[in-house]
Every structure is written in C-alpha cells, then in structure tokens.
N, C-alpha and C. Protein backbone atom coordinates (compact mmCIF):
# COMPACT_ATOMS: atom_id res chain seq x y z
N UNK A 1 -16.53 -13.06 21.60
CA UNK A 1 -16.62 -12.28 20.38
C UNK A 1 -17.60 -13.00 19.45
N UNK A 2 -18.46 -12.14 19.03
CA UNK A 2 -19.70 -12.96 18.71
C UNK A 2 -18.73 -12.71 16.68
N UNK A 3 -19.95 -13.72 15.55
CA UNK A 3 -19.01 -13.83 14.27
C UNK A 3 -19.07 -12.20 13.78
N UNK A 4 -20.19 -11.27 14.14
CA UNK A 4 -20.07 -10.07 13.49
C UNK A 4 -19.03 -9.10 14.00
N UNK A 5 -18.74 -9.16 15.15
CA UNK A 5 -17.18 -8.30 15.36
C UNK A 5 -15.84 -8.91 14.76
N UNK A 6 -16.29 -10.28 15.02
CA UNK A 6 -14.97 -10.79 14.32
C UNK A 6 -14.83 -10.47 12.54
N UNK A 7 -15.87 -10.23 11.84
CA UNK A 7 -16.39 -10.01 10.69
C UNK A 7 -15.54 -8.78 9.96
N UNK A 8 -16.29 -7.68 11.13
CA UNK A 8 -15.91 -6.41 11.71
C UNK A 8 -14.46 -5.78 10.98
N UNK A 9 -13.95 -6.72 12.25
CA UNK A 9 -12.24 -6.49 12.18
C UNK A 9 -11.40 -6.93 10.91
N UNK A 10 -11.81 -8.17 10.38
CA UNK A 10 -11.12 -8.56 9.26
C UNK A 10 -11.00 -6.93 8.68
N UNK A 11 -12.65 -6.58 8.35
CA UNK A 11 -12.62 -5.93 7.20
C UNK A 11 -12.05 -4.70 7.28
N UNK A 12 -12.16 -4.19 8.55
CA UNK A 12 -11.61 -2.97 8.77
C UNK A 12 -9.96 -3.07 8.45
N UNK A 13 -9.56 -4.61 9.04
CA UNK A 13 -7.96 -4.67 8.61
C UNK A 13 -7.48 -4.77 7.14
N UNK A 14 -8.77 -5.57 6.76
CA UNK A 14 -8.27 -5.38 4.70
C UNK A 14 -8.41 -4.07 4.31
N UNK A 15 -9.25 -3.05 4.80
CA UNK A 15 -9.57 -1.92 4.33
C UNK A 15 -7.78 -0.71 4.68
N UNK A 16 -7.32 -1.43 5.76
CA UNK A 16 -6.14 -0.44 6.12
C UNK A 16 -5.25 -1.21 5.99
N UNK A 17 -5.04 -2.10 4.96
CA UNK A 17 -3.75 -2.88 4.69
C UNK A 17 -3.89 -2.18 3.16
N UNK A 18 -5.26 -2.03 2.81
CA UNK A 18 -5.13 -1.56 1.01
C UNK A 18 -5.34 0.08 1.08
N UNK A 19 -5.17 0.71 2.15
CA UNK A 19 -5.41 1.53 2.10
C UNK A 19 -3.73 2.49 2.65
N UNK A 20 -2.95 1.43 3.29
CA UNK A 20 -1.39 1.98 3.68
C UNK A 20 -0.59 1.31 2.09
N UNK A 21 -1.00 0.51 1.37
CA UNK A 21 0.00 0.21 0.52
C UNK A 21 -0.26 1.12 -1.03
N UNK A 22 -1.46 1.21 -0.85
CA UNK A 22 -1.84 2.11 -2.14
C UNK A 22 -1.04 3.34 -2.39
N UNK A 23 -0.27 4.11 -1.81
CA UNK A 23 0.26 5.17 -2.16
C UNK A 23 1.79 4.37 -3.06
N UNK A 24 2.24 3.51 -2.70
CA UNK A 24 3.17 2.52 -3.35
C UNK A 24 2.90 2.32 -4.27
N UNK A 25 1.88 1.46 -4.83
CA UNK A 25 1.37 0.75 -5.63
C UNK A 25 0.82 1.57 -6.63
N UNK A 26 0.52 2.57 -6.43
CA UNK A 26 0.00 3.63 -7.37
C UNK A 26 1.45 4.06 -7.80
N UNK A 27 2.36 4.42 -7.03
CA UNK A 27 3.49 5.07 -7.65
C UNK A 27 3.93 3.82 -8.98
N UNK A 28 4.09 2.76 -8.29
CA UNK A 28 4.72 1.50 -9.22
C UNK A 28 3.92 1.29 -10.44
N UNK A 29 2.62 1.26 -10.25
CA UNK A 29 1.89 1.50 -11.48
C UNK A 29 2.17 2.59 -12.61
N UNK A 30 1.81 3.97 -11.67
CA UNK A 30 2.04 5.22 -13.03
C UNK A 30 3.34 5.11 -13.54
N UNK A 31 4.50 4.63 -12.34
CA UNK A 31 6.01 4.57 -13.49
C UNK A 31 5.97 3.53 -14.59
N UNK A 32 4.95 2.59 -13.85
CA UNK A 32 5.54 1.26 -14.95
C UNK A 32 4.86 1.50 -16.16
N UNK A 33 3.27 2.59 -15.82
CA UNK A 33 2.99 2.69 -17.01
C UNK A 33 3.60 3.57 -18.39
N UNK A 34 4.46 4.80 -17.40
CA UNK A 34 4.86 5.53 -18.64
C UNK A 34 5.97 4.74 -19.04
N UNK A 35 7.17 4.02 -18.62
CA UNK A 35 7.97 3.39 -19.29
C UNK A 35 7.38 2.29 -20.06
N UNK A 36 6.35 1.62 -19.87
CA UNK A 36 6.11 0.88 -21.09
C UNK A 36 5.51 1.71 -22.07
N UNK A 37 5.01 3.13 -21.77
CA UNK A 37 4.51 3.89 -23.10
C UNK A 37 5.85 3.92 -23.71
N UNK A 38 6.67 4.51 -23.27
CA UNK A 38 8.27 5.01 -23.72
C UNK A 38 8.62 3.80 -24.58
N UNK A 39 8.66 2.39 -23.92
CA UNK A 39 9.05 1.10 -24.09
C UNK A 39 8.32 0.50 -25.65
N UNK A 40 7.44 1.01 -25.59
CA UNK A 40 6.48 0.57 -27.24
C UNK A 40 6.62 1.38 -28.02
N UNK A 41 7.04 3.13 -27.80
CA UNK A 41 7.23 4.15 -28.94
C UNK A 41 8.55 3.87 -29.00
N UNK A 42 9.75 3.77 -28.48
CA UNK A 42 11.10 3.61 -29.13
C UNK A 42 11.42 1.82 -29.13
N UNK A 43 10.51 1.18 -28.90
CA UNK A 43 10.35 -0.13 -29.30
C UNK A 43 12.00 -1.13 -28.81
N UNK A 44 12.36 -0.54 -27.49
CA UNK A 44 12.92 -1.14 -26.65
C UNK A 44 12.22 -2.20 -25.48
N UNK A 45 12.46 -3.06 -25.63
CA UNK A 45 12.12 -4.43 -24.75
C UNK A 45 13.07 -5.11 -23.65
N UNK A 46 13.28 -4.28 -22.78
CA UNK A 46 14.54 -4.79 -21.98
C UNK A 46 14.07 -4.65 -20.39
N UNK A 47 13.96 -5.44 -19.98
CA UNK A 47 12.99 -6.21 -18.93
C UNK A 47 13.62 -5.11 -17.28
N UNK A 48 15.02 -4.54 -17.71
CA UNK A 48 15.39 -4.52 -16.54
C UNK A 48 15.35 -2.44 -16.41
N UNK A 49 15.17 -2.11 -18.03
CA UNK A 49 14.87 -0.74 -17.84
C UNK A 49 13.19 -0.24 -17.15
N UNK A 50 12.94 -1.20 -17.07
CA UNK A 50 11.01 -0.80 -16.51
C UNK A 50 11.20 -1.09 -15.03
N UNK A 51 12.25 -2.45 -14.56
CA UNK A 51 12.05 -2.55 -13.48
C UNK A 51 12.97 -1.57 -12.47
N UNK A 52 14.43 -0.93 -13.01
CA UNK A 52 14.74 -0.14 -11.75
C UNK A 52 14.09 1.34 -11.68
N UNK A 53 13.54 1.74 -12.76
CA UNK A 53 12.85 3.12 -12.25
C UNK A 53 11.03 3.04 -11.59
N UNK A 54 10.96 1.79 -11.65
CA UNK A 54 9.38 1.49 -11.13
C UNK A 54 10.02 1.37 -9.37
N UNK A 55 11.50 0.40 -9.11
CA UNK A 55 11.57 0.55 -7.80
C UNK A 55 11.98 1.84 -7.48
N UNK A 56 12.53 2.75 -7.72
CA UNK A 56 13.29 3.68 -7.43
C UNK A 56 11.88 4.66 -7.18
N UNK A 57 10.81 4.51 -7.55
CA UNK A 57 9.57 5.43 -7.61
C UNK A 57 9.06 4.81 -6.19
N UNK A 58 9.37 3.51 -6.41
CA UNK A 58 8.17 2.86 -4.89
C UNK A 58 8.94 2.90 -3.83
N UNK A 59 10.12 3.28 -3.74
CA UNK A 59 11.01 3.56 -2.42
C UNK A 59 10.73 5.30 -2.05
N UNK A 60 10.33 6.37 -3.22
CA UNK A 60 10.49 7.10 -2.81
C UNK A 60 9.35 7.34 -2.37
N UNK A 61 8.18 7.17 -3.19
CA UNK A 61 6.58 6.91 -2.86
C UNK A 61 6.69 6.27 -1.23
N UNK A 62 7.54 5.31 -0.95
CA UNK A 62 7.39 4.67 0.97
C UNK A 62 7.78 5.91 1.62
N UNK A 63 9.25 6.77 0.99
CA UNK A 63 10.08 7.42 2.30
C UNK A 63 8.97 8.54 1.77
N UNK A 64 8.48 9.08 1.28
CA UNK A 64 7.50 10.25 1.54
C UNK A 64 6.16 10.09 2.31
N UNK A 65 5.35 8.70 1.76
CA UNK A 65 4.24 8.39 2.53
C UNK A 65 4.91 7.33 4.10
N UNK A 66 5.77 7.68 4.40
CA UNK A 66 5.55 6.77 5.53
C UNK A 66 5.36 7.15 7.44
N UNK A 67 5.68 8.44 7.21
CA UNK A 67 5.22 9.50 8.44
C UNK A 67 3.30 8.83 8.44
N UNK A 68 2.86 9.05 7.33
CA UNK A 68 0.93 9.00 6.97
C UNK A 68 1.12 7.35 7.45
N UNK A 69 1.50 6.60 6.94
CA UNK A 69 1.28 4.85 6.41
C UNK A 69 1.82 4.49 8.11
N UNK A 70 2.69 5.17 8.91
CA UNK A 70 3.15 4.87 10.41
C UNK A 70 1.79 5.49 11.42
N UNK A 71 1.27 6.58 10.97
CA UNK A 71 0.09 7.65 11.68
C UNK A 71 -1.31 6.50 11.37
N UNK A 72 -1.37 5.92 10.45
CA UNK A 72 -2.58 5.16 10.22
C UNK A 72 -2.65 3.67 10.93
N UNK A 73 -1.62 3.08 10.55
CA UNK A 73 -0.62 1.35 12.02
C UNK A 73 -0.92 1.94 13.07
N UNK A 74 -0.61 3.41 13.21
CA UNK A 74 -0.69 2.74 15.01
C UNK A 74 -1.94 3.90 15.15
N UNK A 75 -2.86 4.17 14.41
CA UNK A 75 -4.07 4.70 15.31
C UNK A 75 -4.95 3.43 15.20
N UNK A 76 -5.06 2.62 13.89
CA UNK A 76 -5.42 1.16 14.13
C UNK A 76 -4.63 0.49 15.32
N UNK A 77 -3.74 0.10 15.66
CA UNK A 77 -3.50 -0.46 16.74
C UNK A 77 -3.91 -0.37 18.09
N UNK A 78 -4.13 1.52 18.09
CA UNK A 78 -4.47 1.94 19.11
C UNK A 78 -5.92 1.49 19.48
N UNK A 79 -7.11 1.89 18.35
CA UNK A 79 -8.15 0.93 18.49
C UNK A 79 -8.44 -0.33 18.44
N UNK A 80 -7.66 -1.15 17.81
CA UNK A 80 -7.76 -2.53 18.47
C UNK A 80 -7.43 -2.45 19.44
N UNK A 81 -6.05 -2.51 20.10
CA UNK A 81 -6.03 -2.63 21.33
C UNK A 81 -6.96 -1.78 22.37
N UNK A 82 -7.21 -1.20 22.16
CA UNK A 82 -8.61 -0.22 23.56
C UNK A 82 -9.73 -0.97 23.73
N UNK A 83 -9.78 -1.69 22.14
CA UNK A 83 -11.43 -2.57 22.20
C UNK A 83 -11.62 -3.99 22.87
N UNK A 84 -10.31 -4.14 23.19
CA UNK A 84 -9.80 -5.69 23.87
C UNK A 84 -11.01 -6.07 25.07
N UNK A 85 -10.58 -5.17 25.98
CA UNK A 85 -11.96 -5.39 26.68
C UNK A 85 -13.67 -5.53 26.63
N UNK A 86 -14.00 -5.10 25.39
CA UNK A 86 -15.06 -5.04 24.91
C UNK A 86 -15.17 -6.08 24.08
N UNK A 87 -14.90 -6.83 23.80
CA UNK A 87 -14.91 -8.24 23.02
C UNK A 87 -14.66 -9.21 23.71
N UNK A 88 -14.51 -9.23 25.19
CA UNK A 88 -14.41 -10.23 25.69
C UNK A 88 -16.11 -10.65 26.47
C-alpha cells in the first residue's frame, strides 16, 4: 500500500465517521440551543434542565437515523473489505 491509498482511506474514514454522527450532533445542538434561548429569557440556570432534553433529542435523533447510520457502516465496510486485494 503505497502512502496515497493509505492517505485515501483515513480520509474517506473521517469523512464517514462525521458524516454517521452528524445527524446526532445536530439534534444535540438545535435542542441545546433553544433551551439556552429559553434558559436566558426566563433567566433559569440549572445545569441539569439543558442536559436531559438535549439527551432525550440525541437518543431519538440515533433510533430514527440509525436504519441510514447502519446502511452507510456497512456499505463502507463492504468497500474496504472488497479492496483488500487491491492494496496488497
């Protein structure tokens, strides 16, 4: 494996590691952002009201995206593994 396939693969793997978690991470973001809007207009500061509805968003954000986020793992897998021979 010469350094540009190996190059290759990293990037293709950073590209589908940020590309299966983003539907999460976006959810955890937009909740966390409207409860801290909520959190500065009624000027409540309580550390633990931001954090269970930000998880409760990123569990449901996984069980909806995870049929897509399982379909994307293993068609990457599938092409790494097929290319095995070709890198040797």
């Amino acid at each position: 494996m010469d350094p540009q396939q190996a190059i290759d693969l990293c990037r293709q793997a950073l590209y589908i590691a940020t590309l299966v978690a983003a539907p999460i991470l976006v959810a955890g973001m937009l909740v966390g952002l409207a409860i801290g809007l909520l959190q500065a207009l009624t000027q409540i500061q309580e550390q633990t009201v931001a954090f269970v509805p930000k998880l409760v968003a990123m569990v449901l954000a996984l069980a909806i995206s995870l049929p897509w986020i399982l379909g994307q793992l293993l068609s990457y897998s599938e092409q790494l593994i097929s290319n095995i021979p070709n890198s040797l």
